[in-house]
Protein backbone atom coordinates (compact mmCIF):
# COMPACT_ATOMS: atom_id res chain seq x y z
CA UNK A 1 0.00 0.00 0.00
CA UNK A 2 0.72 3.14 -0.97
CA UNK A 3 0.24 6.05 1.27
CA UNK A 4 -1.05 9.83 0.08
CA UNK A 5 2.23 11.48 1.41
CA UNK A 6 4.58 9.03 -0.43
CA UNK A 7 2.69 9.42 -3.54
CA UNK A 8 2.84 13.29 -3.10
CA UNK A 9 6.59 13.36 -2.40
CA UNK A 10 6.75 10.52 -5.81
CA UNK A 11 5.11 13.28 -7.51
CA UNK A 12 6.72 16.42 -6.52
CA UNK A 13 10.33 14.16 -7.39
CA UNK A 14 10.11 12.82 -10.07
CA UNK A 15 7.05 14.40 -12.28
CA UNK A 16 7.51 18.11 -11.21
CA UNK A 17 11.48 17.90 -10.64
CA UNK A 18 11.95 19.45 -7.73
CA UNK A 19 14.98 19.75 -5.63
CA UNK A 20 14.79 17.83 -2.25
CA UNK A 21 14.19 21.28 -0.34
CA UNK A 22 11.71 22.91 -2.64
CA UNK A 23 9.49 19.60 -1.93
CA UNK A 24 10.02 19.42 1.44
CA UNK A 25 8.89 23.23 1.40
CA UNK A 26 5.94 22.11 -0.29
CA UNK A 27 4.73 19.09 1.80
CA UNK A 28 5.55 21.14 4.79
CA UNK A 29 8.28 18.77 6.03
CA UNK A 30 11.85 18.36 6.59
CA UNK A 31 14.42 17.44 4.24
CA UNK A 32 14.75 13.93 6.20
CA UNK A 33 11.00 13.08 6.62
CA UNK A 34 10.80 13.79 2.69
CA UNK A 35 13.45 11.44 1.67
CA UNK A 36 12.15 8.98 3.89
CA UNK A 37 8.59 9.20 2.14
CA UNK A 38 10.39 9.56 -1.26
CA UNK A 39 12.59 6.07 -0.61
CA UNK A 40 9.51 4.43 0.82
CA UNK A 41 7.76 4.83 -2.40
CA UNK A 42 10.38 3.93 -4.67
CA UNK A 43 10.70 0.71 -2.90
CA UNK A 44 6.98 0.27 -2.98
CA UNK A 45 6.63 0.87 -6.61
CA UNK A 46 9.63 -0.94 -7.90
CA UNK A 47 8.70 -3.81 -6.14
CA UNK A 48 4.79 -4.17 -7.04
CA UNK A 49 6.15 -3.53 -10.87
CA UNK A 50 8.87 -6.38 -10.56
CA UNK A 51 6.37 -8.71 -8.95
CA UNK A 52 3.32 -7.68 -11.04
CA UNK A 53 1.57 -6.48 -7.68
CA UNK A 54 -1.22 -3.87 -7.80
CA UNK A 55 -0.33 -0.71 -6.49
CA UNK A 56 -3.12 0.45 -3.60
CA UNK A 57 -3.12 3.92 -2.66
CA UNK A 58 -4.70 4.95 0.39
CA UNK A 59 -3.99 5.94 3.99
CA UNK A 60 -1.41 8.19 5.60
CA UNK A 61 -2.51 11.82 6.71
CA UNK A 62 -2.41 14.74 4.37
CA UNK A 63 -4.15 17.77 4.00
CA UNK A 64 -5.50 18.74 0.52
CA UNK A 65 -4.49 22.75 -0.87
CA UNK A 66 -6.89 24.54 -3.30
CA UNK A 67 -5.73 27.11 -5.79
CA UNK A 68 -2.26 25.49 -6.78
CA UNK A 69 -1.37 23.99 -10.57
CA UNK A 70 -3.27 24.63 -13.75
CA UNK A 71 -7.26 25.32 -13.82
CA UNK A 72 -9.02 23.01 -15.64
CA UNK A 73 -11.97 24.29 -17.28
């Protein structure tokens, strides 16, 4: 399983490309809790896709932030 928070810091990584800080700043956590979330997920992911797993998101705490990203209309 997946949580929310690693997804988020999967996202902010690898699809946005931003530096370790700058996502950290984002989520609202430190440097260390971010890589930890980041690493988690990689694991997670690499391992469902080598063993053909499904990947389940859910759980975790998070808080969801209107008016960031592009509008869709």
């Amino acid at each position: 399983m997946l949580t929310y928070v690693e997804l988020e810091a999967l996202r902010l990584s690898d699809l946005e490309d931003l530096t370790q800080e700058e996502a950290a700043d984002r989520m609202g956590v430190s440097r260390r809790t971010f890589w930890n979330d980041l690493k988690s997920a990689r694991v997670k992911v690499a391992t469902a896709l080598v063993k053909g797993m499904p990947i389940r998101i859910e759980g975790g705490e998070y808080e969801v932030r209107r008016g960031r990203g592009p509008r869709s209309e």
